[in-house]
Protein backbone atom coordinates (compact mmCIF):
# COMPACT_ATOMS: atom_id res chain seq x y z
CA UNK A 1 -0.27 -26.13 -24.10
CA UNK A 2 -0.78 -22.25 -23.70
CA UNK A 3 -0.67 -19.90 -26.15
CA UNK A 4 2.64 -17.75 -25.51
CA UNK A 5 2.19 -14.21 -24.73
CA UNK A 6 2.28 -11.90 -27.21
CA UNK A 7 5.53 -10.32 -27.96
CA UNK A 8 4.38 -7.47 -30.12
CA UNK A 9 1.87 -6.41 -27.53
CA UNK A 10 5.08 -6.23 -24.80
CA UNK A 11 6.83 -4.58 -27.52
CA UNK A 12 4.25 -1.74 -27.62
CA UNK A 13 4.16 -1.59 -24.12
CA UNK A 14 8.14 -0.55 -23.05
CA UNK A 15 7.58 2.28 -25.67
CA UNK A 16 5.49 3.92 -23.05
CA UNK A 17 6.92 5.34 -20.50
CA UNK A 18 5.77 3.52 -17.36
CA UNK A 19 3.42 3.44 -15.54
CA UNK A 20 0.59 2.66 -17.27
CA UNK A 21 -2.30 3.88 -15.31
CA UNK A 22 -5.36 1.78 -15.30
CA UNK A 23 -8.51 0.97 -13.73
CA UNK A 24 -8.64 -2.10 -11.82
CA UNK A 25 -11.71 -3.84 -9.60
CA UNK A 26 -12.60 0.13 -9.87
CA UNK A 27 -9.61 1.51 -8.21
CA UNK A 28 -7.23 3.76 -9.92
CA UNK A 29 -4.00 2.09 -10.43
CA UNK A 30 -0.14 2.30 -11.68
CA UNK A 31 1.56 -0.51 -13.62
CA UNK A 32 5.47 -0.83 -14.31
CA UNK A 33 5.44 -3.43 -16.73
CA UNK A 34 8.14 -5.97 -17.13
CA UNK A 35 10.98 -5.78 -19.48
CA UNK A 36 10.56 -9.22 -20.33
CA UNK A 37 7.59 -10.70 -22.40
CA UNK A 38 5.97 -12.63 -19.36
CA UNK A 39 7.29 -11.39 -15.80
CA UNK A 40 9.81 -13.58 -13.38
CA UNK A 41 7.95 -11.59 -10.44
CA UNK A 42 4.79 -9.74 -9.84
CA UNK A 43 4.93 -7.08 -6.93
CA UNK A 44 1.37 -6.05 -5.94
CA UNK A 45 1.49 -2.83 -3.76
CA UNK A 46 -1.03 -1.66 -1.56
CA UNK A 47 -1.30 1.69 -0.19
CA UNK A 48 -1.79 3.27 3.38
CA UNK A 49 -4.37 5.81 3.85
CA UNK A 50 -4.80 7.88 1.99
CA UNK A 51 -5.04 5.77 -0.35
CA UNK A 52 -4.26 6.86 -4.12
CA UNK A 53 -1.66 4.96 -6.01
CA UNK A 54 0.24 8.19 -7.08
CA UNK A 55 1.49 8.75 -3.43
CA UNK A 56 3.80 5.63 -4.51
CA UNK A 57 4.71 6.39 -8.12
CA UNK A 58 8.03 7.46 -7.20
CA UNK A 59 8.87 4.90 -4.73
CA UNK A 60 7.42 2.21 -6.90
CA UNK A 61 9.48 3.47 -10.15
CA UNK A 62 12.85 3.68 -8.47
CA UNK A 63 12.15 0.22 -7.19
CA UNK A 64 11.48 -1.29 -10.39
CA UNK A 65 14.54 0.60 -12.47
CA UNK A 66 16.85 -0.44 -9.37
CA UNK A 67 15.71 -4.65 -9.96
CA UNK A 68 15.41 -4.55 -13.24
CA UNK A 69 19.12 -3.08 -13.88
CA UNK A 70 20.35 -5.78 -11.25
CA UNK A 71 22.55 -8.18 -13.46
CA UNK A 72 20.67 -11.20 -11.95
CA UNK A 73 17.14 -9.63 -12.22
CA UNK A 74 14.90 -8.32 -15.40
CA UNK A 75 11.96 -9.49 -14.98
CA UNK A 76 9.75 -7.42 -12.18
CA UNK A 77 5.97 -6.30 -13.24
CA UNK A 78 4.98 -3.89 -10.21
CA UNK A 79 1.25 -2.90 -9.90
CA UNK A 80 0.08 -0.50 -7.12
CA UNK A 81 -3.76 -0.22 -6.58
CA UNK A 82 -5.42 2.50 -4.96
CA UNK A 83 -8.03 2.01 -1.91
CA UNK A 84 -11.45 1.45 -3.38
CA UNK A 85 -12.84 5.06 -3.51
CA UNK A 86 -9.95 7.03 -2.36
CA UNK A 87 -8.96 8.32 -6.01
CA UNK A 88 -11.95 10.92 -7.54
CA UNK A 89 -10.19 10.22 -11.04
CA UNK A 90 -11.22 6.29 -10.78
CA UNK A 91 -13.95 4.30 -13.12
CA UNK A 92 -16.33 2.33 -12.08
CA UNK A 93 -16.76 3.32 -8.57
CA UNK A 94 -19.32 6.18 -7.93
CA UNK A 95 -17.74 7.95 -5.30
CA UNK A 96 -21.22 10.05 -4.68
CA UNK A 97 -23.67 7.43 -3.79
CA UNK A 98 -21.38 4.75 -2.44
CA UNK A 99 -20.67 4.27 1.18
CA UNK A 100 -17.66 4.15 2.84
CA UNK A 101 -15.52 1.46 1.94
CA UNK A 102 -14.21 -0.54 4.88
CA UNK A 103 -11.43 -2.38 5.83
CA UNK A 104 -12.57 -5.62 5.31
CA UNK A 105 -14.19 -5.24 2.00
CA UNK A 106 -10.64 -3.26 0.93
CA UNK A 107 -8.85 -6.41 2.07
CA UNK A 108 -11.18 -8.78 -0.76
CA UNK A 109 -10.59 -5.88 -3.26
CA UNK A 110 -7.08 -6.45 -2.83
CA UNK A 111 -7.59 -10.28 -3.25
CA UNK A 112 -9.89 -9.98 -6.07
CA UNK A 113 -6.96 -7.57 -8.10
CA UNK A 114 -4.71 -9.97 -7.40
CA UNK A 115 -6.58 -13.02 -8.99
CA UNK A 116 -7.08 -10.79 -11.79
CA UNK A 117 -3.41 -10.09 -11.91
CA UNK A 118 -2.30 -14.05 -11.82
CA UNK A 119 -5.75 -15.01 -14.16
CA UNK A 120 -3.42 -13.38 -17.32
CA UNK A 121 -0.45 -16.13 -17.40
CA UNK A 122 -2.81 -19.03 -16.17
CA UNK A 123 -2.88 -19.92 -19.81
CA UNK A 124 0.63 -19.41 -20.63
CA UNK A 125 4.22 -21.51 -20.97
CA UNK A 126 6.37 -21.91 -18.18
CA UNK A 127 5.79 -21.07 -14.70
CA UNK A 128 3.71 -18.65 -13.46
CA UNK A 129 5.63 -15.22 -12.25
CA UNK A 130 6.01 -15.31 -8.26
CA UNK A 131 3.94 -13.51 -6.39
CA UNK A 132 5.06 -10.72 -4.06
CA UNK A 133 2.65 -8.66 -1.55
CA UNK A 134 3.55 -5.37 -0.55
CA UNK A 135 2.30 -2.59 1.68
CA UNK A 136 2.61 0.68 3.31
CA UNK A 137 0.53 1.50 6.80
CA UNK A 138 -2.78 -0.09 6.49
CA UNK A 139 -1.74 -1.43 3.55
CA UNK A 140 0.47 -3.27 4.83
CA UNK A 141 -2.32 -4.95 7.68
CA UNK A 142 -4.09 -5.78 4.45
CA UNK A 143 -1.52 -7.58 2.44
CA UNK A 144 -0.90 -9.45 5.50
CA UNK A 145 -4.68 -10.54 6.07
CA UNK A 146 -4.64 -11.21 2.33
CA UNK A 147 -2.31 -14.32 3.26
CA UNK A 148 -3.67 -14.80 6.68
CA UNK A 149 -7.33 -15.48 5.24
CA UNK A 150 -6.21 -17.49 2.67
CA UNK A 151 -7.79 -15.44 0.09
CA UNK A 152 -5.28 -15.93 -2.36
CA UNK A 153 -5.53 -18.31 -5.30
CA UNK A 154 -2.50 -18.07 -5.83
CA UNK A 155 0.79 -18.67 -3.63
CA UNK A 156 1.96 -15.50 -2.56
CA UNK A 157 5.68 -16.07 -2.29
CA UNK A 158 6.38 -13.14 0.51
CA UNK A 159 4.89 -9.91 2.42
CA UNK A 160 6.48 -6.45 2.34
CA UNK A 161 5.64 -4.69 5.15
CA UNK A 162 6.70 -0.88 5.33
CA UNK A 163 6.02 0.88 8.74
CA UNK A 164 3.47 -1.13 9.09
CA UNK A 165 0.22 -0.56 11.14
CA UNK A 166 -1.39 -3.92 12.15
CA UNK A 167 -1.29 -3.65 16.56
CA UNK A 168 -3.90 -1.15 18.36
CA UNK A 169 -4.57 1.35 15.83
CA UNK A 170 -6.67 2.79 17.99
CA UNK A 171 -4.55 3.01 21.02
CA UNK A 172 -1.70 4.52 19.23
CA UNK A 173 -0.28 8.23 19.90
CA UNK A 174 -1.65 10.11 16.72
CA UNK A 175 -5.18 7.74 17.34
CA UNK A 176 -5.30 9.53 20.78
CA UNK A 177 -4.17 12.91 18.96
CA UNK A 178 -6.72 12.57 16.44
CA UNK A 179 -9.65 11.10 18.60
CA UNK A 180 -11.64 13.98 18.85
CA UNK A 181 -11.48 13.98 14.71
CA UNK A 182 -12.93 10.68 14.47
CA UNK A 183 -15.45 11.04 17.43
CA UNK A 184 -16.59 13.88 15.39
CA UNK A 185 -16.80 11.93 12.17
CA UNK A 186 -18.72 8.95 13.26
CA UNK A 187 -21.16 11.41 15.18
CA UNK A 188 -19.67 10.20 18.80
CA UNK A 189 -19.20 6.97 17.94
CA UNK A 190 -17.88 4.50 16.36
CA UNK A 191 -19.56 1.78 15.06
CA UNK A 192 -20.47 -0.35 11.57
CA UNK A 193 -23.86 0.54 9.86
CA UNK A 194 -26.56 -2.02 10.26
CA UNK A 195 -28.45 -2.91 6.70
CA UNK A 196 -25.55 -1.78 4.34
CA UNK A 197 -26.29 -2.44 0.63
CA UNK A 198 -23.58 -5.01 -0.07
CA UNK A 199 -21.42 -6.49 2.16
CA UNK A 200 -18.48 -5.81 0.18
CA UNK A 201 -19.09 -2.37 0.80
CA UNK A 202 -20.43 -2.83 4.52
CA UNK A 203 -19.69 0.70 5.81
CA UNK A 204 -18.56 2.64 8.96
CA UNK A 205 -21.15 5.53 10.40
CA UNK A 206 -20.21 8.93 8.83
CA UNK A 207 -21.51 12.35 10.33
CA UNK A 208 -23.50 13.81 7.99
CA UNK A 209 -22.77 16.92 9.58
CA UNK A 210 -19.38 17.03 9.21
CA UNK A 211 -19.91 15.79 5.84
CA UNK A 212 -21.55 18.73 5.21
CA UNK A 213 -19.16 21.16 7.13
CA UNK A 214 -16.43 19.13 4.92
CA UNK A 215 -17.56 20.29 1.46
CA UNK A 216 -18.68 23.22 2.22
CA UNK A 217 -14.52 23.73 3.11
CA UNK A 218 -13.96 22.29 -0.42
CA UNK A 219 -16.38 24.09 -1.78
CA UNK A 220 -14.50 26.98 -0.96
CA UNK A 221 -10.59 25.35 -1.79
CA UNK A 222 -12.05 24.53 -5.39
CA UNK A 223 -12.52 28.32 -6.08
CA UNK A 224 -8.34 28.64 -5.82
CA UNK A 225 -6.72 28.62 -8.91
CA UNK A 226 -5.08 24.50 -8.17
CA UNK A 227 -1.33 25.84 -8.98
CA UNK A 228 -1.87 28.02 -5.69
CA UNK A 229 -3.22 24.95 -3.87
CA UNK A 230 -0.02 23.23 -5.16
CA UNK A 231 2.18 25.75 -3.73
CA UNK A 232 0.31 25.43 -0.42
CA UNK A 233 1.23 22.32 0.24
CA UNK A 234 4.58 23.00 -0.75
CA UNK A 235 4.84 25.20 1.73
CA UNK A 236 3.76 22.61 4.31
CA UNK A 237 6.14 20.30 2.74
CA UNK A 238 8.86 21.69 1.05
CA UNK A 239 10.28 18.77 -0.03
CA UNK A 240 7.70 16.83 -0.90
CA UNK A 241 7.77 15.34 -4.36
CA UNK A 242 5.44 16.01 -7.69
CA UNK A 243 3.49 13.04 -7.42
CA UNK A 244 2.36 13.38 -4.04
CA UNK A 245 1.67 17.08 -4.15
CA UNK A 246 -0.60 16.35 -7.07
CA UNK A 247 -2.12 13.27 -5.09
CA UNK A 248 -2.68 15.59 -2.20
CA UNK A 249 -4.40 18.32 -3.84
CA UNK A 250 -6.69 15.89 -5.70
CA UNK A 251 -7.96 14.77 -2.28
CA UNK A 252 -8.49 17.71 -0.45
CA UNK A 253 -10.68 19.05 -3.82
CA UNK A 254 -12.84 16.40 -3.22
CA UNK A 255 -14.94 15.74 -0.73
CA UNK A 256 -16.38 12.40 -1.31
CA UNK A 257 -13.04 11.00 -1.34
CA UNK A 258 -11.92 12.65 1.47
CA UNK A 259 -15.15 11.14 3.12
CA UNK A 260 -14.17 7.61 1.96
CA UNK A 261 -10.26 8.23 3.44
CA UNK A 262 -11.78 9.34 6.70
CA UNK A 263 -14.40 7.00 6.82
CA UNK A 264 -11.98 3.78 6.30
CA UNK A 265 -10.05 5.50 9.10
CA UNK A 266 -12.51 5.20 11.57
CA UNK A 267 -12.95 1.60 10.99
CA UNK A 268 -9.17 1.21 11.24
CA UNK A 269 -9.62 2.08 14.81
CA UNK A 270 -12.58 -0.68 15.05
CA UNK A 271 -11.14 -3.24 13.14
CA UNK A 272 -7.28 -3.35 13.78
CA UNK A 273 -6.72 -4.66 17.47
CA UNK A 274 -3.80 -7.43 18.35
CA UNK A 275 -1.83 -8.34 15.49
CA UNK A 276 -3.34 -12.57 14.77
CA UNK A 277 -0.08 -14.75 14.88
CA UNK A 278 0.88 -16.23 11.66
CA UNK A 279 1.43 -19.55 10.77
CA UNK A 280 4.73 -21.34 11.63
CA UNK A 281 6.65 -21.51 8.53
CA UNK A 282 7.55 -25.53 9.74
CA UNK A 283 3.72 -25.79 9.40
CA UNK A 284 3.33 -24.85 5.73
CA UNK A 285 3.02 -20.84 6.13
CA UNK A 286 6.16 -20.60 4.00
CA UNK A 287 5.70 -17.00 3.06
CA UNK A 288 8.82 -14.23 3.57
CA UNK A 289 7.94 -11.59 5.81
CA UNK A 290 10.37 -8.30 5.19
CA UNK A 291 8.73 -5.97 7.96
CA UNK A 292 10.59 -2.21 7.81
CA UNK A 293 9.70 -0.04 11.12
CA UNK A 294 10.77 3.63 12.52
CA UNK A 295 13.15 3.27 15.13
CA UNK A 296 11.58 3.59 18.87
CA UNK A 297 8.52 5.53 18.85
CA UNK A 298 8.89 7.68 15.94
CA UNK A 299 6.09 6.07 14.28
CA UNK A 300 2.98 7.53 15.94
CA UNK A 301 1.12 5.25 14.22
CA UNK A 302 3.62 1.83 14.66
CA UNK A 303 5.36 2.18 18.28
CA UNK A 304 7.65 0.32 19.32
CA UNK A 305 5.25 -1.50 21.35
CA UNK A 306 3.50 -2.44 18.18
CA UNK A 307 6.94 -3.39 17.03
CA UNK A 308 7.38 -5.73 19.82
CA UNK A 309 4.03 -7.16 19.20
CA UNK A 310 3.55 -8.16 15.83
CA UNK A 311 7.62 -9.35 16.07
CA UNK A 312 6.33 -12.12 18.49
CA UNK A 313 3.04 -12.82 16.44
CA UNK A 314 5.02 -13.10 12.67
CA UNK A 315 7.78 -14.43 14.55
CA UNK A 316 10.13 -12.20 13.04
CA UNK A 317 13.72 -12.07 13.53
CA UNK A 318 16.01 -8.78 13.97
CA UNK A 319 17.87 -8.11 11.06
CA UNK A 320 20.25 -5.26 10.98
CA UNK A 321 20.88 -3.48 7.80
CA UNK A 322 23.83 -1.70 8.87
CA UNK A 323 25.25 -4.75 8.06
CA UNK A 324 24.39 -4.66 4.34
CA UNK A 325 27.19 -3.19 1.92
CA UNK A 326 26.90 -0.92 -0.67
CA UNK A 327 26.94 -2.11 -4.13
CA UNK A 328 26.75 0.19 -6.53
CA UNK A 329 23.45 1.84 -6.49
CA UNK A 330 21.57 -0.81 -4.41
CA UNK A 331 22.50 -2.50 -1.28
CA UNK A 332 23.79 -6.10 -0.73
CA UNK A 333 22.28 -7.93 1.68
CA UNK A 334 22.98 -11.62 3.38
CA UNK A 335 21.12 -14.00 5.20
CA UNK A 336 18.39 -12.41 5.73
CA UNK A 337 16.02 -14.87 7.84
CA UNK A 338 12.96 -15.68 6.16
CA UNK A 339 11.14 -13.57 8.33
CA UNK A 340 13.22 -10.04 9.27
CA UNK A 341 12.63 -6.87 11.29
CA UNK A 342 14.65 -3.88 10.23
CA UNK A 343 14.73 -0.66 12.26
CA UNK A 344 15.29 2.41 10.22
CA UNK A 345 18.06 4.01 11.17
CA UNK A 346 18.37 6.54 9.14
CA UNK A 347 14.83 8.73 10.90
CA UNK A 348 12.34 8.05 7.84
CA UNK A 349 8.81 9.30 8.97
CA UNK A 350 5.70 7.25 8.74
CA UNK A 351 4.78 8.55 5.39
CA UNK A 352 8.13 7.65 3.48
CA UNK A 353 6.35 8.43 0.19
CA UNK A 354 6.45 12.34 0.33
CA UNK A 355 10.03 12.67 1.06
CA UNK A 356 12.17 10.07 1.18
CA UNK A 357 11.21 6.97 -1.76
CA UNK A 358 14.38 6.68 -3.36
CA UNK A 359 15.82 5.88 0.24
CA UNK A 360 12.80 3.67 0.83
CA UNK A 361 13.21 1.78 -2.92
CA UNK A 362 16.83 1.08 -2.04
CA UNK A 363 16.06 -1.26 0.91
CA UNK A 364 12.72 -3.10 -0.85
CA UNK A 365 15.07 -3.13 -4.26
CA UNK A 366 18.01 -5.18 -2.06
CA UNK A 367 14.99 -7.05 -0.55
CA UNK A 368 13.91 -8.63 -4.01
CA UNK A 369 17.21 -8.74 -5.14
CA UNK A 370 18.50 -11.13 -1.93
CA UNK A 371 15.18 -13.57 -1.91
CA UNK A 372 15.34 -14.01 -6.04
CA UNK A 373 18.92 -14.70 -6.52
């Protein structure tokens, strides 16, 4: 039998406030630990692109009070993990001589933090906590191939999928916006680097012109005083929280994690083409899919058409949360299929995590709370 985790160390943790920031695979991340000595549920988060953690602190945290305080739950660990290289204030990665991380070696990053995350109750009483994947944009294309590949060790019990990107990057409207950005970046084209020096770090061609032209523009932002840089992108976004205005100024003051967000970027375009079908859930792919989209084409970067697409491919159903009720501070939901589509209809953008979490936490919170009764 296992030795039982250790209460006094759980003790010491809820005296911190949460979360707990740690390094983990070499990516800057945010825990909200349980309330209970051993979690009933792990959520594993995954960000879009950019991709620091702190873009999702308050999402993540208003997701975690609303479960916890549910009378039926109290026992959710959340961990969010940054993109490999996207966060300058990370260990263990050296953002100056590494390439570009791409998509695929991001996807076995994610697999590898997760292993490490189920590896701590292997030895342990009782069952194992229950294994949920989330993600936002790419993020979410990742937690998806996560499953899809099988690289899991562990069963993953179900897939969060929030305005998700996984159809045609590429041929999406802000793809075509931003095209001459990227043609620029990969020096006209592009295309994955021949003779990379691991292939867990295989990377994506990266002007080295631009790269220059790039910090010499930071070069120049780092001699503001960084409350003025704050107050710029204020400005931009009024009502953007704390977190992410702090996450945002961290990136643009550093240019080789700007190159890394741009550089995964370009191999989004590459790399993400027709969403691959899932398994049938009557043929053992028995994972919940919860897939949250903007409503017609508000998503430049998740269409409708994408929409349609990766519907048919998951084989999700339409789910309509108009017909949830309130309850309290969190919504009540019932029968959701095992695999739903929501539309927002409510006009959150793409990047829910500047401006509208607490809306955002409300829906995942009633998702968890429905599935784990």
């Amino acid at each position: 039998m296992g030795t039982p985790v250790d209460d006094g160390y759980h003790r010491f943790v809820k005296a911190i406030t949460p979360p707990i920031v740690v390094n983990l695979h070499g990516a800057r991340s945010l825990i909200w630990p349980s309330p209970t000595p051993k979690p009933t549920y792990t959520l594993l988060f995954v960000p879009g692109n950019p991709g620091l953690a702190e873009y999702y602190r308050t999402y993540l945290g208003e997701v975690h009070r609303l479960v916890n305080e549910a009378e039926s739950q109290n026992g959710l660990e959340i961990v969010c993990v940054s993109q490999l290289g996207h966060d300058a204030a990370s260990d263990g990665f050296n953002l100056e001589h590494e390439e570009v991380v791409n998509v695929d070696a991001q996807i076995k990053h994610k697999a590898s933090v997760l292993d490490s995350l189920a590896a701590r109750w292997s030895d342990t009483r009782g069952p194992p906590p229950r294994i949920i994947l989330g993600g936002h944009s790419i993020g979410a294309y990742m937690a998806l191939e996560v499953v899809r590949r099988k690289l899991n060790t562990v069963p993953v019990d179900a897939v969060h999928l929030l305005f998700p990107t996984v159809h045609h990057i590429g041929q999406t409207p802000n793809a075509n916006k931003l095209a001459w950005l990227f043609r620029a970046a990969a020096g006209g084209a592009i295309h994955q680097k021949d003779g990379a020096s691991s292939p867990d770090k295989a990377a994506v061609s990266f002007s080295p012109t631009l790269f220059m032209l790039l910090r010499a523009a930071i070069a120049c932002l780092q001699l503001i005083p960084f409350f003025i840089i704050k107050s710029l992108i204020l400005l931009a976004s009024p009502t953007q929280n704390p977190h992410a205005v702090r996450a945002t100024a961290s990136l643009v003051l550093s240019p080789h994690a700007a190159r890394q967000a741009i550089g995964m970027a370009l191999d989004e375009m590459r790399s993400v083409t027709a969403v691959a079908p899932y398994p049938d859930p009557k043929e053992g792919g028995g994972v919940k899919i919860r897939a949250y989209w903007s409503k017609g084409d508000l998503d430049g970067w998740a269409p409708e058409a994408a929409r349609v697409a990766a519907e048919e491919a998951l084989r999700l159903s339409a789910f309509r949360l108009d017909d949830a009720q309130a309850g309290g501070s969190v919504l009540v939901l019932e029968d959701v299929p095992d695999r739903a589509s929501m539309v927002c209809e409510v006009g959150m953008p793409h990047a829910f995590c500047l401006e509208h979490s607490e809306a955002m936490a409300k829906i995942a919170a009633a998702w968890i709370i429905h599935d784990y009764p």
